[in-house]
Protein backbone atom coordinates (compact mmCIF):
# COMPACT_ATOMS: atom_id res chain seq x y z
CA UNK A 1 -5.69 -14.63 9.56
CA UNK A 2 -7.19 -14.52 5.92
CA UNK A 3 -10.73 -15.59 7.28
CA UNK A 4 -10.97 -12.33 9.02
CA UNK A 5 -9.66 -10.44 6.00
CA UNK A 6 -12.48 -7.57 4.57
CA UNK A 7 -13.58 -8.23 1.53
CA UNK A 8 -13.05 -5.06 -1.83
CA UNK A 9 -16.30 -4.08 -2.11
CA UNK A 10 -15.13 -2.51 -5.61
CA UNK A 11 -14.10 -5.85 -6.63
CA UNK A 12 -17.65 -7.67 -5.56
CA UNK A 13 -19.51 -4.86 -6.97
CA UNK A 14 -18.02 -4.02 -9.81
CA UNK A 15 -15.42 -7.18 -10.92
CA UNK A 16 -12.46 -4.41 -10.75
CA UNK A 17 -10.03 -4.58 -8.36
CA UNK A 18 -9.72 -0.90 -6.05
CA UNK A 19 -6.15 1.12 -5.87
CA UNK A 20 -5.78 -1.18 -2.73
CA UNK A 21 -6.80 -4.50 -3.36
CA UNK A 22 -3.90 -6.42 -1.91
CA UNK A 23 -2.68 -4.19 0.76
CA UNK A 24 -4.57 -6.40 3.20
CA UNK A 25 -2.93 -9.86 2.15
CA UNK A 26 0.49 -8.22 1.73
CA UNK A 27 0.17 -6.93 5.14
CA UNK A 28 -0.28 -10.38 6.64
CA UNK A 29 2.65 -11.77 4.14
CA UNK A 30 4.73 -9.02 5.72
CA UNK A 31 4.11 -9.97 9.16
CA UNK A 32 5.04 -13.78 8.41
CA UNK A 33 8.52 -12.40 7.17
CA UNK A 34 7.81 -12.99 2.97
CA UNK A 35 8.86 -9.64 2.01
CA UNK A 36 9.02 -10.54 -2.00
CA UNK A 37 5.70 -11.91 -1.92
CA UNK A 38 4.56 -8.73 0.21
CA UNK A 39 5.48 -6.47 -2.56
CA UNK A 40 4.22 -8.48 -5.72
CA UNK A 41 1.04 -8.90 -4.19
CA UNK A 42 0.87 -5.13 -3.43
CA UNK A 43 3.99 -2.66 -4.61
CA UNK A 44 3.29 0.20 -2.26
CA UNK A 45 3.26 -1.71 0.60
CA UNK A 46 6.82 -0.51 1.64
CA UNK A 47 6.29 3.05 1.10
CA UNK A 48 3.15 2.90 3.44
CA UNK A 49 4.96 1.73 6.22
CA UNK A 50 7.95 3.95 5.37
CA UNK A 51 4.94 6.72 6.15
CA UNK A 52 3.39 5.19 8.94
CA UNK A 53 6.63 4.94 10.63
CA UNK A 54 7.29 8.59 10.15
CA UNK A 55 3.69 9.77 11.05
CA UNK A 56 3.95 7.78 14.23
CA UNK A 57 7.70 8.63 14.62
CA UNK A 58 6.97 12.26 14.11
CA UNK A 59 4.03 12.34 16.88
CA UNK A 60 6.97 12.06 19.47
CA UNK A 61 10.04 13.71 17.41
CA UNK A 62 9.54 16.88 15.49
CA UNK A 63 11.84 17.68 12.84
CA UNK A 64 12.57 20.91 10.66
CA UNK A 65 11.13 20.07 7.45
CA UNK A 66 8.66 17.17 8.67
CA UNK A 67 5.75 18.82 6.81
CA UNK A 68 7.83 18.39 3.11
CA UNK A 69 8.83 14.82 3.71
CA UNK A 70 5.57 14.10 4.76
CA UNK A 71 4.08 15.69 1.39
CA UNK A 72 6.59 13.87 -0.35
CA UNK A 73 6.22 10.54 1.15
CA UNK A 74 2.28 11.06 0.39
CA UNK A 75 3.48 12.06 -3.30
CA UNK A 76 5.54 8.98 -3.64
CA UNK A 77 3.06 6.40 -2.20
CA UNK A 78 0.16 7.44 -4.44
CA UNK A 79 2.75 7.44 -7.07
CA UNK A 80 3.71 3.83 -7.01
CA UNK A 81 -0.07 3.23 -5.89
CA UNK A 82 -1.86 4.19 -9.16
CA UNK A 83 1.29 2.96 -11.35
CA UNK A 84 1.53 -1.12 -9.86
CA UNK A 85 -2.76 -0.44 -10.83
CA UNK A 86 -2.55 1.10 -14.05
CA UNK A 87 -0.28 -2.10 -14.82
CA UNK A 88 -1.88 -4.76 -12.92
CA UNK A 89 -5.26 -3.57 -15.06
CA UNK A 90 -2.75 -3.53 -18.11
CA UNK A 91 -2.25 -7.03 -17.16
CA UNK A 92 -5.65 -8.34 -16.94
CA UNK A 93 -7.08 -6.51 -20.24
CA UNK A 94 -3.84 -8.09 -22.20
């Protein structure tokens, strides 16, 4: 599955890794069932699915505040997102 896996054209371009290098390979880790490895290799891979699964769930089922959770869950996401970056960047300057 990794042979098939697009490559971060920030990374090849520039030698810095993008907001989501990782999600692709932690994807894949979270399909063969290693859920720690999953989320050190990228952090908000659980929160993205927790969104995916209410997008799609909320194509079928509409609920009264769907629009806030959404907003939230968007909130949250790009929360964890830009801090697991800020520190794996951290990591690689230190």
């Amino acid at each position: 599955m990794e042979e098939y896996m697009l490559p971060c054209l920030n990374k090849q371009l520039f030698g810095l890794e993008c907001y989501g290098c990782g999600g692709q390979r932690a994807l894949a880790l979270l399909i063969k069932g290693d859920f720690a490895a999953a989320f050190h290799m990228f952090p908000a891979i659980y929160p993205l699915a927790f969104l995916f699964g209410f997008l799609i769930m909320n194509l079928f089922f509409k609920f009264k505040h769907d629009d806030t959770v959404k907003i939230g869950l968007i909130i949250f996401t790009a929360v964890i997102m830009i801090v697991s970056y800020l520190y794996k960047i951290n990591q690689i300057i230190n």
